[in-house]
N, C-alpha and C. Protein backbone atom coordinates (compact mmCIF):
# COMPACT_ATOMS: atom_id res chain seq x y z
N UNK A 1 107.95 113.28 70.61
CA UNK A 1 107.89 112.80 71.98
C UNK A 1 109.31 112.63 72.49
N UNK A 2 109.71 113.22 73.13
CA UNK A 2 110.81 113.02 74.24
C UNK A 2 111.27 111.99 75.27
N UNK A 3 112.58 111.51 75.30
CA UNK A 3 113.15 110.57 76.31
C UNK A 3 111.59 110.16 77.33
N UNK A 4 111.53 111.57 77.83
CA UNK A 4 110.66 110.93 79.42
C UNK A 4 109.49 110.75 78.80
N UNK A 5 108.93 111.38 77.69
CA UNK A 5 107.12 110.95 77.68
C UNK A 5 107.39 109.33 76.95
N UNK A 6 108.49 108.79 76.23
CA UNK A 6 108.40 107.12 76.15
C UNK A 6 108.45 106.34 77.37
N UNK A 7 109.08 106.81 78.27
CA UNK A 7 109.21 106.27 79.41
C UNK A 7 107.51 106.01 80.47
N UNK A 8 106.81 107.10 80.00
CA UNK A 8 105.79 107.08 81.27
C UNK A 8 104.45 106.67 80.23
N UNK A 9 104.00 105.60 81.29
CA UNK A 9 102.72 105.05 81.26
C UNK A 9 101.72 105.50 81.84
N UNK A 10 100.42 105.14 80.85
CA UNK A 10 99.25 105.47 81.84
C UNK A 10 99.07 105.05 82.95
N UNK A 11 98.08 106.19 83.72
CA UNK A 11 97.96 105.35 85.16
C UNK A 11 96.60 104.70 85.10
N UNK A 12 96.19 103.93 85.75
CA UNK A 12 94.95 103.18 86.17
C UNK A 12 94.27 103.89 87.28
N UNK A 13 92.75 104.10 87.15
CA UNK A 13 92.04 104.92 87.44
C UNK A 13 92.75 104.95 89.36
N UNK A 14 92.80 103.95 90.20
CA UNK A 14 93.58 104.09 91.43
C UNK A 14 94.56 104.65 91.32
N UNK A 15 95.61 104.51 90.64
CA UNK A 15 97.17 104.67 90.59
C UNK A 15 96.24 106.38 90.46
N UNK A 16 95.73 106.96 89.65
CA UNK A 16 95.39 108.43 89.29
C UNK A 16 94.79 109.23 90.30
N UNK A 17 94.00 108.27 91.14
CA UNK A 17 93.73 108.85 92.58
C UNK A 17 94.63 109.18 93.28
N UNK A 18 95.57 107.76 93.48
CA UNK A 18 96.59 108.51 94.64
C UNK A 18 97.74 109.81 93.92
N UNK A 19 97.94 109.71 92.43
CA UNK A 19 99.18 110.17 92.30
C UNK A 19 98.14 111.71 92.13
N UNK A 20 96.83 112.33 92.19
CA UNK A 20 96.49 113.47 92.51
C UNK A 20 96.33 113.95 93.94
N UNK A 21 96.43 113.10 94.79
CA UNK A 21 96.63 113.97 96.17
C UNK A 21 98.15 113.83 96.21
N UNK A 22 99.00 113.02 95.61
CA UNK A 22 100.58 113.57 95.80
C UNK A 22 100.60 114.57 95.09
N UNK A 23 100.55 115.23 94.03
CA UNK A 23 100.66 115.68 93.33
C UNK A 23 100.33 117.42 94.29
N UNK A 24 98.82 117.26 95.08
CA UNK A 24 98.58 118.16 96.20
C UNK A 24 99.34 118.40 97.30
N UNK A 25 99.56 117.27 97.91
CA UNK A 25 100.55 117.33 99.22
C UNK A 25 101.78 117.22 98.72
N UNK A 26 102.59 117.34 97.73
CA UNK A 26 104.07 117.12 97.56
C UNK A 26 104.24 116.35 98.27
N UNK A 27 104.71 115.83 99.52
CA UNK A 27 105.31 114.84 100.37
C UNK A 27 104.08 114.23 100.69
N UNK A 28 104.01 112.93 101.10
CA UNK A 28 103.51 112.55 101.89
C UNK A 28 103.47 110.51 102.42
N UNK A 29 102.83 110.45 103.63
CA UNK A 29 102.98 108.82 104.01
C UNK A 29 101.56 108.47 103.69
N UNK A 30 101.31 107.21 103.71
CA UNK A 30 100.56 106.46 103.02
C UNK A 30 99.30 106.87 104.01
N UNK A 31 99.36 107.01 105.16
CA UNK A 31 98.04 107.35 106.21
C UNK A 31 97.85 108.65 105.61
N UNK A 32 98.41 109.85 105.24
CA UNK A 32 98.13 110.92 104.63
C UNK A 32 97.44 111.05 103.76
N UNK A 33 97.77 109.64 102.47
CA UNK A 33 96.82 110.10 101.42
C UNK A 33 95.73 109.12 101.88
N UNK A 34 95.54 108.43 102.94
CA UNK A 34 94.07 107.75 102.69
C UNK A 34 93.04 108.84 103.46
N UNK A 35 93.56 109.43 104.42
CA UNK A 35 92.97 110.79 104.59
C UNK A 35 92.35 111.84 103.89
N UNK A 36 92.95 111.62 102.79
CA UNK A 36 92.99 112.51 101.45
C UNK A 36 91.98 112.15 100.77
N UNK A 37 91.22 110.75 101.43
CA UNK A 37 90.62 110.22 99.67
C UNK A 37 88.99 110.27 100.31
N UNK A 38 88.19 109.88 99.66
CA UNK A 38 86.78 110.25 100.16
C UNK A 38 86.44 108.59 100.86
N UNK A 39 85.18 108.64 101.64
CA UNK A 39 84.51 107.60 102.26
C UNK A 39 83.90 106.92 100.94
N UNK A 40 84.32 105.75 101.34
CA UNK A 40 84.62 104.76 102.61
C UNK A 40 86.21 104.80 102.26
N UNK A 41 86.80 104.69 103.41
CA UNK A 41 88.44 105.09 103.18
C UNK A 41 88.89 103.32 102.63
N UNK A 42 89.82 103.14 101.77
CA UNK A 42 90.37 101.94 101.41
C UNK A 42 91.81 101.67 102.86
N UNK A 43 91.49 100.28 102.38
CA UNK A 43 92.66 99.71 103.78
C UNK A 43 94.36 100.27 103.47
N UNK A 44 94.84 100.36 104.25
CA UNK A 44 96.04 100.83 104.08
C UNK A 44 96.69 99.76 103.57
N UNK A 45 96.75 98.82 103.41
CA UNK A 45 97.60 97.64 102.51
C UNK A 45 96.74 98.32 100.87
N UNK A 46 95.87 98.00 100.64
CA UNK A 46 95.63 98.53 99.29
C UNK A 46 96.82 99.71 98.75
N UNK A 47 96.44 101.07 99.64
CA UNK A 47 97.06 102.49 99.04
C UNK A 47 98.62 102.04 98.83
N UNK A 48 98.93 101.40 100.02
CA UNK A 48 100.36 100.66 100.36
C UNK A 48 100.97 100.55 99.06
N UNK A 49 100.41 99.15 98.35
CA UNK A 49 100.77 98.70 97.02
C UNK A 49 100.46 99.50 96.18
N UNK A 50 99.40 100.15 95.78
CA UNK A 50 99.20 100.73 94.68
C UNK A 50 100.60 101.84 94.70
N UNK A 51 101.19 102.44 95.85
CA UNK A 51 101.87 103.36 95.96
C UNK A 51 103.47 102.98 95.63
N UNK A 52 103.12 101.68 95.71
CA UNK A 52 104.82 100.71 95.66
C UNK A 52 104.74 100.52 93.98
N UNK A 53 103.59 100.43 93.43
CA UNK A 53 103.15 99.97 91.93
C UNK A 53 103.99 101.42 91.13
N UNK A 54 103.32 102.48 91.51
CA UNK A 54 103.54 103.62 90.88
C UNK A 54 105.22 104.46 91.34
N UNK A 55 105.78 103.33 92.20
CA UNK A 55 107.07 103.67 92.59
C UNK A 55 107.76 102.75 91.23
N UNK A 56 107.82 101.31 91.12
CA UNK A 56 107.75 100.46 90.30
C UNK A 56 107.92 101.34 88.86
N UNK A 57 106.40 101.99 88.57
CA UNK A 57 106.84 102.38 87.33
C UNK A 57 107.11 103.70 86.72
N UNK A 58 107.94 104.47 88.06
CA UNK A 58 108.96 105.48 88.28
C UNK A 58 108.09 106.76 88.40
N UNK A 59 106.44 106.72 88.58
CA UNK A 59 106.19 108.06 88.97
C UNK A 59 106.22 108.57 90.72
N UNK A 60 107.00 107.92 91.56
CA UNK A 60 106.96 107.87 92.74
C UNK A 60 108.41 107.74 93.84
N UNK A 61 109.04 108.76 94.03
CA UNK A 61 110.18 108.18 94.85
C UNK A 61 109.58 108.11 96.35
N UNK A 62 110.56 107.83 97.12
CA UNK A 62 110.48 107.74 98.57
C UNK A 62 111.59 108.32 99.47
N UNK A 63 111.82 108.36 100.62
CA UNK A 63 112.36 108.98 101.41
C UNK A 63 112.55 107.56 102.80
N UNK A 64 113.12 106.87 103.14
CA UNK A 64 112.67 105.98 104.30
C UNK A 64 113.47 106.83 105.95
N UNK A 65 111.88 106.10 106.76
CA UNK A 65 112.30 106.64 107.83
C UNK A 65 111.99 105.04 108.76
N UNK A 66 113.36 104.24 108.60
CA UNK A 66 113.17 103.54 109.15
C UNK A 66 111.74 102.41 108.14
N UNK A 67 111.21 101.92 108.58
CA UNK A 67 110.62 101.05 108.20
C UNK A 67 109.08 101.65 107.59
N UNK A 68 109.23 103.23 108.08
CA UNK A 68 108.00 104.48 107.11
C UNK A 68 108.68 105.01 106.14
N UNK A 69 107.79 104.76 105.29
CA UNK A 69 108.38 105.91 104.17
C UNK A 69 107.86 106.95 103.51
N UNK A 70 108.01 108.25 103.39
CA UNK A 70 107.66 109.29 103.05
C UNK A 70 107.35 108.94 101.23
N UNK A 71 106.54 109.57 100.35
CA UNK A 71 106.07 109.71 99.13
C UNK A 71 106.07 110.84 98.86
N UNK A 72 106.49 110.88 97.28
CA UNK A 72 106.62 112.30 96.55
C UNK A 72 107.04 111.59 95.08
N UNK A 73 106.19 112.57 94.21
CA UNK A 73 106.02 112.54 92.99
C UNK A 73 107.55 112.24 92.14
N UNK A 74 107.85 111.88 91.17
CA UNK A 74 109.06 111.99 90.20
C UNK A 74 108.19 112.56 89.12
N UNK A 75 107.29 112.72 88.72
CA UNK A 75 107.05 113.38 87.59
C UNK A 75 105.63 114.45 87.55
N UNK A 76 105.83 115.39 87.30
CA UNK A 76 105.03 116.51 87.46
C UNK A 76 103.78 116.24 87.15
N UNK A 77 102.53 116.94 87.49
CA UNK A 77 101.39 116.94 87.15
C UNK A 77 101.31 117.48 85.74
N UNK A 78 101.45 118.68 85.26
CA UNK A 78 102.33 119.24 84.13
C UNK A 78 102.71 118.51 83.34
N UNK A 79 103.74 116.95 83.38
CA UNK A 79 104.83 116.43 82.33
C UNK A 79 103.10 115.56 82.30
N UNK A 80 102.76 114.73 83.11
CA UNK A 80 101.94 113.78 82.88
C UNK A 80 100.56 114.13 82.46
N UNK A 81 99.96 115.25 82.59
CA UNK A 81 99.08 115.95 81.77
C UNK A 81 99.29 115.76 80.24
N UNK A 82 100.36 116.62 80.06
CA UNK A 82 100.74 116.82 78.73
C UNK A 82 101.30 115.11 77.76
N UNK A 83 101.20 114.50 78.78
CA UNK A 83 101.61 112.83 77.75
C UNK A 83 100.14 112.74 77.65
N UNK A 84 99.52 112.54 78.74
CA UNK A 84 98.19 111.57 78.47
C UNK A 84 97.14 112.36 77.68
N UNK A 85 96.95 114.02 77.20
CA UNK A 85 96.35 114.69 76.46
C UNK A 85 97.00 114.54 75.14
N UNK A 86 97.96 114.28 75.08
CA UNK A 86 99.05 113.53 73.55
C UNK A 86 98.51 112.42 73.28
N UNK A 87 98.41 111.80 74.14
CA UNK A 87 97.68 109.92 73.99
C UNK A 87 96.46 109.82 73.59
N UNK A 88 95.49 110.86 74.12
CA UNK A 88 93.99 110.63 74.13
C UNK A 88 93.87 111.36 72.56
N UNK A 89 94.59 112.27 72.11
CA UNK A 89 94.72 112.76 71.28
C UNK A 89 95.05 111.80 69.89
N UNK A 90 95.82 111.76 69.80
CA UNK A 90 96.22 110.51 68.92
C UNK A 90 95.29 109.51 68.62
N UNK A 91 94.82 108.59 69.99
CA UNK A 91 93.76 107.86 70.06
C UNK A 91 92.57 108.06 69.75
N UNK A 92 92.38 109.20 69.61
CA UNK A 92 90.57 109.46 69.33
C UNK A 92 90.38 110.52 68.45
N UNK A 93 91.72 110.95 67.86
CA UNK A 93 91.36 112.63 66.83
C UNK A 93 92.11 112.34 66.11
N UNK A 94 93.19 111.25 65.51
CA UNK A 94 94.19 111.28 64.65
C UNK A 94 95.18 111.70 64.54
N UNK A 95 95.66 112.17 65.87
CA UNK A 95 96.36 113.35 66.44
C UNK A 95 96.59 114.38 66.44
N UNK A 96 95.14 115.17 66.04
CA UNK A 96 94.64 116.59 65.47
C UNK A 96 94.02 117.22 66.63
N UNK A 97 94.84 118.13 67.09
CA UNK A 97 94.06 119.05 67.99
C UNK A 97 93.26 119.56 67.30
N UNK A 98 93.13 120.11 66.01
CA UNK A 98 91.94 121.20 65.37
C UNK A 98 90.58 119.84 65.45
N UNK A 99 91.10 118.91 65.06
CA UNK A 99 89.74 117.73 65.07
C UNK A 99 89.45 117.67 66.71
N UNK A 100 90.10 117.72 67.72
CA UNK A 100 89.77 117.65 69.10
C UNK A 100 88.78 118.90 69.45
N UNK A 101 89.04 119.85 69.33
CA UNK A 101 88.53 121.56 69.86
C UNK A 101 87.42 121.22 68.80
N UNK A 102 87.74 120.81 67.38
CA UNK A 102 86.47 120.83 66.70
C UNK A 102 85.18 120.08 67.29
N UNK A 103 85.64 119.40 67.95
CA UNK A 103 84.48 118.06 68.06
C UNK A 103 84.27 118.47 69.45
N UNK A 104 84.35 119.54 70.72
CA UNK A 104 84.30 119.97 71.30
C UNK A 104 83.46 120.73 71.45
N UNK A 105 83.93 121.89 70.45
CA UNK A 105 82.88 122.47 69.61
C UNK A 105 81.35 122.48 69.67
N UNK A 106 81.41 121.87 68.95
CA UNK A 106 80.10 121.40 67.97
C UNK A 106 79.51 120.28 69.27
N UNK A 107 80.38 119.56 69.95
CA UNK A 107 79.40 118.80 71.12
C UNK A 107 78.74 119.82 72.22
N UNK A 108 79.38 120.59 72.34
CA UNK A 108 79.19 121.53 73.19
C UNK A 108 78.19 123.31 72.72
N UNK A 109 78.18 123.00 71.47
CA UNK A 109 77.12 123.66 70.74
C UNK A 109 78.02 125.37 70.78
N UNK A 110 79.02 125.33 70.64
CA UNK A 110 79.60 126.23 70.45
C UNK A 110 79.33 127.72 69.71
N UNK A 111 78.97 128.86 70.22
CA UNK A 111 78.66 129.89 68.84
C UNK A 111 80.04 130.63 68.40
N UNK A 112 79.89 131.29 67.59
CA UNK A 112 80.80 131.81 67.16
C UNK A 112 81.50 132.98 67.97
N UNK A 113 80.78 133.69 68.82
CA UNK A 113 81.33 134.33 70.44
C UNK A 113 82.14 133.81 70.76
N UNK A 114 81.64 132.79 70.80
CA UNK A 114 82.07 131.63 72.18
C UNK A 114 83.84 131.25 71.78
N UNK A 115 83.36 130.93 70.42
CA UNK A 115 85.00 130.57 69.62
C UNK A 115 85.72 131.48 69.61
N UNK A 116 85.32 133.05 69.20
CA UNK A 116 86.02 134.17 69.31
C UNK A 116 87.31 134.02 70.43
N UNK A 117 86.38 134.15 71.51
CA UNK A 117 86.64 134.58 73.11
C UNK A 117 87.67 132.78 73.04
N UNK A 118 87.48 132.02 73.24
CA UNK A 118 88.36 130.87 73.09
C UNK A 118 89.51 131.09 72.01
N UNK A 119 89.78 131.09 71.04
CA UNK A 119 90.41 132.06 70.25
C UNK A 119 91.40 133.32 71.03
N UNK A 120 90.81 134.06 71.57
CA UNK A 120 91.47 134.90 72.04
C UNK A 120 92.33 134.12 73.18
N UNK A 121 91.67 133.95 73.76
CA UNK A 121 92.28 133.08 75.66
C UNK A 121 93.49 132.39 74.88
N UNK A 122 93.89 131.63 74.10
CA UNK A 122 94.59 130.70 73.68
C UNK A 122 95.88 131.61 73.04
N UNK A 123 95.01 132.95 72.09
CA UNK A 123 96.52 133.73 71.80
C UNK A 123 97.13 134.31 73.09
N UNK A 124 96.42 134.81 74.33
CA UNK A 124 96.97 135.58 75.64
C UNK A 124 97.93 134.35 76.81
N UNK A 125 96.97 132.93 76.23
CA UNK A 125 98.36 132.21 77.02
C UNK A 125 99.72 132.00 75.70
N UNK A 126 98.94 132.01 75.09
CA UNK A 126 100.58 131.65 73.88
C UNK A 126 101.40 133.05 74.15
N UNK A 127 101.17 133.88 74.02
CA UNK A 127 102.03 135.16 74.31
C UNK A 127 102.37 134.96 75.44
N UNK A 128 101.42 134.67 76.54
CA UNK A 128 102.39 134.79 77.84
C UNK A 128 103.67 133.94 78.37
N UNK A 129 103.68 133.19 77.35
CA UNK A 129 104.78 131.78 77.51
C UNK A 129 105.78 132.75 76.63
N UNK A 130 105.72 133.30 75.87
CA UNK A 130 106.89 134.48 75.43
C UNK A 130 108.00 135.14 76.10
């Protein structure tokens, strides 16, 4: 694990709402993402804080315009994917991807096609990162 994945914490199921429509809109103000979010829309003091929370614990810079301030991500969808699939990993497989895909698998009633073709997909992205 690297400098930045010690640094970043999970988010809380809100904090994960808003930081996926930033994550969509690259920029944006706080009326933007409540636009963004489904009915019944939450009050803009809520998104407000939650958005100051996740500034707080550095996945969020700002831009001020005057007493508005613009929002945008500090850490990629990408970097924070890849921590919290490390975390859940660890936490629930021993930190065995083969025990993760296994138990995937077999929940999902997997045939041996099926693994083939999964199998394959996995060598065509590993090569393509080449």
């Amino acid at each position: 694990m690297n400098e930045q994945e010690e640094s970043i914490r999970e988010l809380t199921k809100a904090e994960d709402q808003i930081m996926q429509i930033l994550w969509k809109l690259e920029r944006a103000f706080v009326k933007d993402i409540i636009e963004e979010m489904p009915a019944p829309k939450p009050a803009y003091n809520t998104v407000s804080t939650i958005v100051r929370i996740l500034e707080k614990k550095g996945f969020v810079g700002f831009k001020a315009y005057g007493k508005t301030h613009e929002y945008f991500p500090l850490i990629s969808k990408e970097e924070y994917s890849n921590y919290y699939l490390n975390s859940f990993v660890k936490r629930y497989f021993k930190g065995s991807f083969q025990n993760l895909v296994s138990f995937f698998a077999k929940e999902n009633q997997m045939n041996v096609t099926q693994m083939e073709e999964l199998i394959k997909k996995v060598e065509q992205d590993i090569n393509k990162d080449d």
